[in-house]
C-alpha atoms as a PDB file:
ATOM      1  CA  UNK A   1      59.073 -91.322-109.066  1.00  0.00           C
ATOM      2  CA  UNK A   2      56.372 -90.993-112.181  1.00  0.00           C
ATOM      3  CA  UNK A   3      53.827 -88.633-111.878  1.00  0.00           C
ATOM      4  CA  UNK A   4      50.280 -89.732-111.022  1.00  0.00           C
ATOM      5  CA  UNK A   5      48.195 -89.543-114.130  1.00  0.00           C
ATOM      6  CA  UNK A   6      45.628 -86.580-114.483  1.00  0.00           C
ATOM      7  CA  UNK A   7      41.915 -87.716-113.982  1.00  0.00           C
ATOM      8  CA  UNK A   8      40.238 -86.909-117.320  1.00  0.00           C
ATOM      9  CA  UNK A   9      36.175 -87.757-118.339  1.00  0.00           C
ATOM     10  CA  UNK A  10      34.040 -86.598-121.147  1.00  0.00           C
ATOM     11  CA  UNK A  11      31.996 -83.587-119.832  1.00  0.00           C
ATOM     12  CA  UNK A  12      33.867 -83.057-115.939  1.00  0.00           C
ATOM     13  CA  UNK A  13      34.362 -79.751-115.185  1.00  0.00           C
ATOM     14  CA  UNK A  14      37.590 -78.972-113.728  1.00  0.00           C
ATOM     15  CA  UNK A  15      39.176 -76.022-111.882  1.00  0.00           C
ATOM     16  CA  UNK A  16      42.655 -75.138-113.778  1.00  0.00           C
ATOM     17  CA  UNK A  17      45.052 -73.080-112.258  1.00  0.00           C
ATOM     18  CA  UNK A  18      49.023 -72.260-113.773  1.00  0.00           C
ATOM     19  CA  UNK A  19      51.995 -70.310-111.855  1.00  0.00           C
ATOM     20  CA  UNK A  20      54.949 -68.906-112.499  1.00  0.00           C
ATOM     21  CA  UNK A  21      58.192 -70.130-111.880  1.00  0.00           C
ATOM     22  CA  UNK A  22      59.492 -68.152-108.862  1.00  0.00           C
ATOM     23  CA  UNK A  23      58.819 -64.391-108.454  1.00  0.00           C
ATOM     24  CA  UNK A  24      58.475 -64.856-112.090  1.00  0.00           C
ATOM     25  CA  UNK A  25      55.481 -62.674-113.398  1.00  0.00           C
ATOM     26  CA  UNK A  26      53.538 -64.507-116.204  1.00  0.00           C
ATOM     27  CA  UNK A  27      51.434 -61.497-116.870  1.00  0.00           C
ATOM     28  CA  UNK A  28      53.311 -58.541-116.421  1.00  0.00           C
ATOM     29  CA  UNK A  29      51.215 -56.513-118.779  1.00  0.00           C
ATOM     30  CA  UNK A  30      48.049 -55.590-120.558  1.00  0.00           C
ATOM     31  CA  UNK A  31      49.873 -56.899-124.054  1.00  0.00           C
ATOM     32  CA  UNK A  32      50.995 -60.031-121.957  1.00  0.00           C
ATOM     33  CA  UNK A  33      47.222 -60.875-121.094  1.00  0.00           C
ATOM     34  CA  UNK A  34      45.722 -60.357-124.019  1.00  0.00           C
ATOM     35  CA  UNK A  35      48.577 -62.890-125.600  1.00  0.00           C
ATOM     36  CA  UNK A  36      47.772 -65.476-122.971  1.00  0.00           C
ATOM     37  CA  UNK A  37      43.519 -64.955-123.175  1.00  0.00           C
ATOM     38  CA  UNK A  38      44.078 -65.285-127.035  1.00  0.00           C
ATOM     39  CA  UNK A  39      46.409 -68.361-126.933  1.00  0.00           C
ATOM     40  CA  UNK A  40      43.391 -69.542-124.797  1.00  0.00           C
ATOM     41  CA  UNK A  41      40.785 -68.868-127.154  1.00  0.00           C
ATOM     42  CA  UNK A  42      42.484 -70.324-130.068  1.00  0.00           C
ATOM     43  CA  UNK A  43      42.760 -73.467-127.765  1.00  0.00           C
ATOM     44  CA  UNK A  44      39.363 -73.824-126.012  1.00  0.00           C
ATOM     45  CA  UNK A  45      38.472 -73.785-129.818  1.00  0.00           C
ATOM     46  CA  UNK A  46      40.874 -76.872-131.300  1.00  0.00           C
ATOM     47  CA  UNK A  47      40.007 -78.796-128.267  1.00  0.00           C
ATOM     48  CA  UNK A  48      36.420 -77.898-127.826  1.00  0.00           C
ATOM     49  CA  UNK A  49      36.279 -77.338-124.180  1.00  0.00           C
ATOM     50  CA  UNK A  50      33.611 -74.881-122.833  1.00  0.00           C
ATOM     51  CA  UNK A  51      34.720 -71.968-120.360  1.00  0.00           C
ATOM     52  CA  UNK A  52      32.572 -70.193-118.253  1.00  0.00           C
ATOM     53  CA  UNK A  53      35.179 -68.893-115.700  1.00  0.00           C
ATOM     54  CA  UNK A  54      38.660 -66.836-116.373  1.00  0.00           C
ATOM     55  CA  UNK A  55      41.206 -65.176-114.579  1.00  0.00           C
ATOM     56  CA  UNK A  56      44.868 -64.226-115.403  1.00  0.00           C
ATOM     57  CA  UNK A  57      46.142 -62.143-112.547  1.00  0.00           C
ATOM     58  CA  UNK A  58      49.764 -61.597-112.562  1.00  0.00           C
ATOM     59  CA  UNK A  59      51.996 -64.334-111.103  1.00  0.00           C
ATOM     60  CA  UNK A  60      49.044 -67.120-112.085  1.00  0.00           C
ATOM     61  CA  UNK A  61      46.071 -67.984-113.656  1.00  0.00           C
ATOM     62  CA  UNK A  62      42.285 -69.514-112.738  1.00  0.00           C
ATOM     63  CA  UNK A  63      40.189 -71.203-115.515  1.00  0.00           C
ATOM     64  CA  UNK A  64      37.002 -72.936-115.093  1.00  0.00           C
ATOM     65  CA  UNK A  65      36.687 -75.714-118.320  1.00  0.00           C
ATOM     66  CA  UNK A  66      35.097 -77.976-119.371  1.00  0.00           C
ATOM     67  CA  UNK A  67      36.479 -80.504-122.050  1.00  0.00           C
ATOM     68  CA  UNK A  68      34.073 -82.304-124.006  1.00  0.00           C
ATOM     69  CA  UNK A  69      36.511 -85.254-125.157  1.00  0.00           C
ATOM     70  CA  UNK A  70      38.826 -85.348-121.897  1.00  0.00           C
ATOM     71  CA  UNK A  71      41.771 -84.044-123.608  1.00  0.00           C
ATOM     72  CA  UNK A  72      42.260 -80.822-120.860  1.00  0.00           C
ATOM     73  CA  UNK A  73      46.029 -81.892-120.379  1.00  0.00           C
ATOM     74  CA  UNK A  74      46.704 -81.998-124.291  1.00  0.00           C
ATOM     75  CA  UNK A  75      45.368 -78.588-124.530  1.00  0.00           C
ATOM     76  CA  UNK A  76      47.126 -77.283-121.153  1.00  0.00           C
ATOM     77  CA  UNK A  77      50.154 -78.748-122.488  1.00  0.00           C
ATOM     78  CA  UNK A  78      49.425 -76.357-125.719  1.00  0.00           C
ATOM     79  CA  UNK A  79      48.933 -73.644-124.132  1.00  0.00           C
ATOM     80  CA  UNK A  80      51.554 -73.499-121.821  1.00  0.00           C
ATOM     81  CA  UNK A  81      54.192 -74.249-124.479  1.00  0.00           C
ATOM     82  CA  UNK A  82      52.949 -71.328-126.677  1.00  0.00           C
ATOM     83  CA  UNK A  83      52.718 -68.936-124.062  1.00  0.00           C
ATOM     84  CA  UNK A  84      56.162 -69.750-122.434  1.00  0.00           C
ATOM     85  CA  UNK A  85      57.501 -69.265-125.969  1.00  0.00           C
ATOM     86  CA  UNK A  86      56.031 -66.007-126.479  1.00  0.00           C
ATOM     87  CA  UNK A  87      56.619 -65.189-122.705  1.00  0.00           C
ATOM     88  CA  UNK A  88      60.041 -65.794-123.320  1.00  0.00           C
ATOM     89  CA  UNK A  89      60.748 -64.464-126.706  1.00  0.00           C
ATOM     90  CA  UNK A  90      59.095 -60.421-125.571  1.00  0.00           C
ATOM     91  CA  UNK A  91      60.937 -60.471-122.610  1.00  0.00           C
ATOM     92  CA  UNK A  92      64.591 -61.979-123.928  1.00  0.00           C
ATOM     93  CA  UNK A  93      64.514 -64.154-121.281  1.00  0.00           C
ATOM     94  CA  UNK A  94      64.906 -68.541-121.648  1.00  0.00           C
ATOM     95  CA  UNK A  95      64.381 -70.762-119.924  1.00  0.00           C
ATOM     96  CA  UNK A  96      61.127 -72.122-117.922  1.00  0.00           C
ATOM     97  CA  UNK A  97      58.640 -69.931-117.728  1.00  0.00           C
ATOM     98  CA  UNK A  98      55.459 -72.390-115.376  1.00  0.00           C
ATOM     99  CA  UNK A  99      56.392 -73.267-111.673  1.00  0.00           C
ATOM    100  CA  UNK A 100      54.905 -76.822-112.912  1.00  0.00           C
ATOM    101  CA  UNK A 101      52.377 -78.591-115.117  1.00  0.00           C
ATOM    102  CA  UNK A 102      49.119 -77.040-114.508  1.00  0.00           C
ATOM    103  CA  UNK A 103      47.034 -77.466-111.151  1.00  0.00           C
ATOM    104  CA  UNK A 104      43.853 -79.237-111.745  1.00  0.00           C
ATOM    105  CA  UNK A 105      40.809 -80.348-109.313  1.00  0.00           C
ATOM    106  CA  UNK A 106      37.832 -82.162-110.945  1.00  0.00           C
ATOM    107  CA  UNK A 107      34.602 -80.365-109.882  1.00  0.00           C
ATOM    108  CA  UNK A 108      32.067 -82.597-108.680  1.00  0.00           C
ATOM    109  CA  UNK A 109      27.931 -81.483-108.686  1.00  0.00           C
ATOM    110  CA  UNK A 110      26.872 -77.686-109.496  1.00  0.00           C
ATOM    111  CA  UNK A 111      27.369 -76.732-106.299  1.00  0.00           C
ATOM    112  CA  UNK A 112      31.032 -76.988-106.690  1.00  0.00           C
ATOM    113  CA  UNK A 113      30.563 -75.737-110.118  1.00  0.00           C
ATOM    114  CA  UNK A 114      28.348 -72.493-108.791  1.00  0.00           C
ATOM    115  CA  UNK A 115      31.081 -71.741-105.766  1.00  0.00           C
ATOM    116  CA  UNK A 116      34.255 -72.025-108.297  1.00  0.00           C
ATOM    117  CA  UNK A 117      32.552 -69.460-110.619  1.00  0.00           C
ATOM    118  CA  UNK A 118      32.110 -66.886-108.041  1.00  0.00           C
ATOM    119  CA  UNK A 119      36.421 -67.803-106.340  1.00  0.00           C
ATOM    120  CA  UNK A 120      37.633 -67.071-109.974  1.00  0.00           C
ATOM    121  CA  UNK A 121      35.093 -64.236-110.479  1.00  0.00           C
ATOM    122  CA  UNK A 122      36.193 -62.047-107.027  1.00  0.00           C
ATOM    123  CA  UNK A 123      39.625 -63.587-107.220  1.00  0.00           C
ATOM    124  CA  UNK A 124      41.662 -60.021-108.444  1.00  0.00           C
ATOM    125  CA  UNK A 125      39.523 -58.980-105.250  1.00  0.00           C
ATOM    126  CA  UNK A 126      41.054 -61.908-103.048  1.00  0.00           C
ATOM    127  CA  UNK A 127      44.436 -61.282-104.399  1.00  0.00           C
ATOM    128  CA  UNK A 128      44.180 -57.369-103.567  1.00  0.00           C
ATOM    129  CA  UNK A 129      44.388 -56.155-107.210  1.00  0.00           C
ATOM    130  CA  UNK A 130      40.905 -53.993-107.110  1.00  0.00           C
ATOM    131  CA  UNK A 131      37.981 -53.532-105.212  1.00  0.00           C
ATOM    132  CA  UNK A 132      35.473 -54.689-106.727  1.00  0.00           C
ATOM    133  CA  UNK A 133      35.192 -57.951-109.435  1.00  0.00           C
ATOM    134  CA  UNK A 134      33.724 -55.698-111.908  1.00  0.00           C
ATOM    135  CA  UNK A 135      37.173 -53.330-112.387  1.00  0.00           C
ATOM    136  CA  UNK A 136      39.011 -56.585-113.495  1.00  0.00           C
ATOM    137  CA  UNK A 137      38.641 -56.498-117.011  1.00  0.00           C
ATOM    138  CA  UNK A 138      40.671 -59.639-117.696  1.00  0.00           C
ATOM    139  CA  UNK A 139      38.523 -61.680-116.043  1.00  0.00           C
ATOM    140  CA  UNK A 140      35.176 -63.479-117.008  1.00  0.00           C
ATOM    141  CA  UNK A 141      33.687 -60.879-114.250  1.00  0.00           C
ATOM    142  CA  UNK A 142      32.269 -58.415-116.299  1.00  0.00           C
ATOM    143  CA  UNK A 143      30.832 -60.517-118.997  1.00  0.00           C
ATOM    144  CA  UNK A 144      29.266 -62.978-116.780  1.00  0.00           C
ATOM    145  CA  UNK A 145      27.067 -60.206-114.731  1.00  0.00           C
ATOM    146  CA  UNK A 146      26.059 -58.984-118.326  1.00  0.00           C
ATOM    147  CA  UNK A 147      28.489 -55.694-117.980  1.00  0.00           C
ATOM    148  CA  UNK A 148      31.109 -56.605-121.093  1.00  0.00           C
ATOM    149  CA  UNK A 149      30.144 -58.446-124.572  1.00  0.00           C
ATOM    150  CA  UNK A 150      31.911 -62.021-123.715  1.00  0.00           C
ATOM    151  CA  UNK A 151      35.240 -63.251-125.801  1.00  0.00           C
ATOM    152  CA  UNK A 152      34.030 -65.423-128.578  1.00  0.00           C
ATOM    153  CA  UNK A 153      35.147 -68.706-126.507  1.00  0.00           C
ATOM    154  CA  UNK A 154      33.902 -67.502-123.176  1.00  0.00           C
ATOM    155  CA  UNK A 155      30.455 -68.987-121.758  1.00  0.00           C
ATOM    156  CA  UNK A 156      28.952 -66.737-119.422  1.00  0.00           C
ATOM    157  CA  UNK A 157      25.565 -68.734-119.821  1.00  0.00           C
ATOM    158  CA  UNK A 158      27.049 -71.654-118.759  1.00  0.00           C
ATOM    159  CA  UNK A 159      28.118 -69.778-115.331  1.00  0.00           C
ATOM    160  CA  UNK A 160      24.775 -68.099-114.698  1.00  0.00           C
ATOM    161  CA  UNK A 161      22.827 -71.212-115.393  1.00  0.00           C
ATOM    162  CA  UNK A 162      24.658 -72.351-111.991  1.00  0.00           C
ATOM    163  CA  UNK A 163      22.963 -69.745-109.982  1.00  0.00           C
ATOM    164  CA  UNK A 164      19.787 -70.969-111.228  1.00  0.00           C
ATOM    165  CA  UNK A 165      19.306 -67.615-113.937  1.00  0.00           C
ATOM    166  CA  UNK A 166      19.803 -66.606-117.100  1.00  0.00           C
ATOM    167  CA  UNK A 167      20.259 -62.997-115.741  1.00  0.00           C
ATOM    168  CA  UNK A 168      23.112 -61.206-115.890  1.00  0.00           C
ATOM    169  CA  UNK A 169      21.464 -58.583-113.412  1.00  0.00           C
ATOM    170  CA  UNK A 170      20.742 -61.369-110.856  1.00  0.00           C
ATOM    171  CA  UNK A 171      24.539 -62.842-111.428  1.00  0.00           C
ATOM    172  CA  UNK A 172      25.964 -59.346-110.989  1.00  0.00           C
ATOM    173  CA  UNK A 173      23.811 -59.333-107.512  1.00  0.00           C
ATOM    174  CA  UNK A 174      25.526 -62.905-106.217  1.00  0.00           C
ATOM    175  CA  UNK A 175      29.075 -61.654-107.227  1.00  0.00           C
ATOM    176  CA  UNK A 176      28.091 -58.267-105.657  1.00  0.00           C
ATOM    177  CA  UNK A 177      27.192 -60.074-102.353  1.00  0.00           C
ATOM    178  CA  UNK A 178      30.144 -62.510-102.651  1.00  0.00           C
ATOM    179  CA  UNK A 179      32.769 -59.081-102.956  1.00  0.00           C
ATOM    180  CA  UNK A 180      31.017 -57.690 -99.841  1.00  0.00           C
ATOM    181  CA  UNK A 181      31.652 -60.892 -97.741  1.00  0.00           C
ATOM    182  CA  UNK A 182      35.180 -61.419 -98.806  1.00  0.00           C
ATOM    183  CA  UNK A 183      35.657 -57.736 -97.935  1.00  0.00           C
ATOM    184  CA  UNK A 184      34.024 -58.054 -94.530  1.00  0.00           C
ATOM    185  CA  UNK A 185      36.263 -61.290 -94.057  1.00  0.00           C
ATOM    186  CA  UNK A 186      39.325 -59.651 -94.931  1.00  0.00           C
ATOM    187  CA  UNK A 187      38.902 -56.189 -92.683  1.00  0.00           C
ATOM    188  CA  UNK A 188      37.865 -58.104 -89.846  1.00  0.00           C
END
């Protein structure tokens, strides 16, 4: 059976995710994430999309974009081919590196938008990797609350302007709040 074609408009904002292929970890290292959040860069720039949300953990990734021409699965495709090549290559392994194409939901109205900033932003939380956002470096965490300059490609504007500020201060606040709830939820 064919797969379903990938929903694609001008401007949508869609919520990216990637996975390794079984216990396969894409991100094993500090090296291995800088590779992938440069391969990234070097793409959100050739296809123009904007960014406002990150976060390569170690088994998968989380990426908030938006593509300005609808050409997401073009750059995914990129992406993942360049990364599986240099996955493969530092680790003299072959073979298939992603689990399967690349997750993607379409994010309809800034509410969405506002609430998928903040699950990418605590996810190393969620996933047990720190304790709180802001000790996540490889995320979009610390730039978005103002705490880290931002990667040239990265638009932490974008994902304040969600939460109704320009302020980093109030952003770092809501994501504060938001780690304090998912840590209440998770004891208890």
């Amino acid at each position: 059976m064919p797969r379903s074609s990938r929903i694609e408009s001008p401007g949508a904002y869609h919520h990216v995710t990637g996975r390794g292929l079984g216990e396969l970890t894409l991100f094993p290292d500090d090296r291995a994430r800088t590779v992938f959040l440069g391969m990234l860069g070097e793409v959100v720039e050739a296809e123009r999309w904007d960014v406002p949300a990150y976060c390569p953990l170690g088994t998968h990734y989380h990426l908030l974009v938006r593509s300005a021409d609808a050409r997401l699965g073009k750059g995914l495709q990129r992406l993942h081919g360049r990364y599986a090549a240099w996955r493969n290559r530092s680790s003299a392994r072959r073979g298939p590196v992603w689990a399967d194409r690349y997750h993607s939901v379409p994010i309809l109205g800034a509410l969405h938008v506002a609430r998928v900033v903040l699950y990418i932003d605590v996810n190393a939380v969620a996933a047990g990797i720190v304790a709180e956002p802001f000790d996540w470096q490889w995320s979009s965490a610390r730039a978005n609350a103002g705490m880290d300059t931002p990667l040239d490609w990265h638009r932490p504007d974008l994902a304040r302007t969600f939460f109704g500020t320009e302020s980093a201060a109030e952003y770092r606040s809501v994501l504060k709040r938001e780690a304090e709830t998912l840590g209440r939820l998770s004891a208890g």
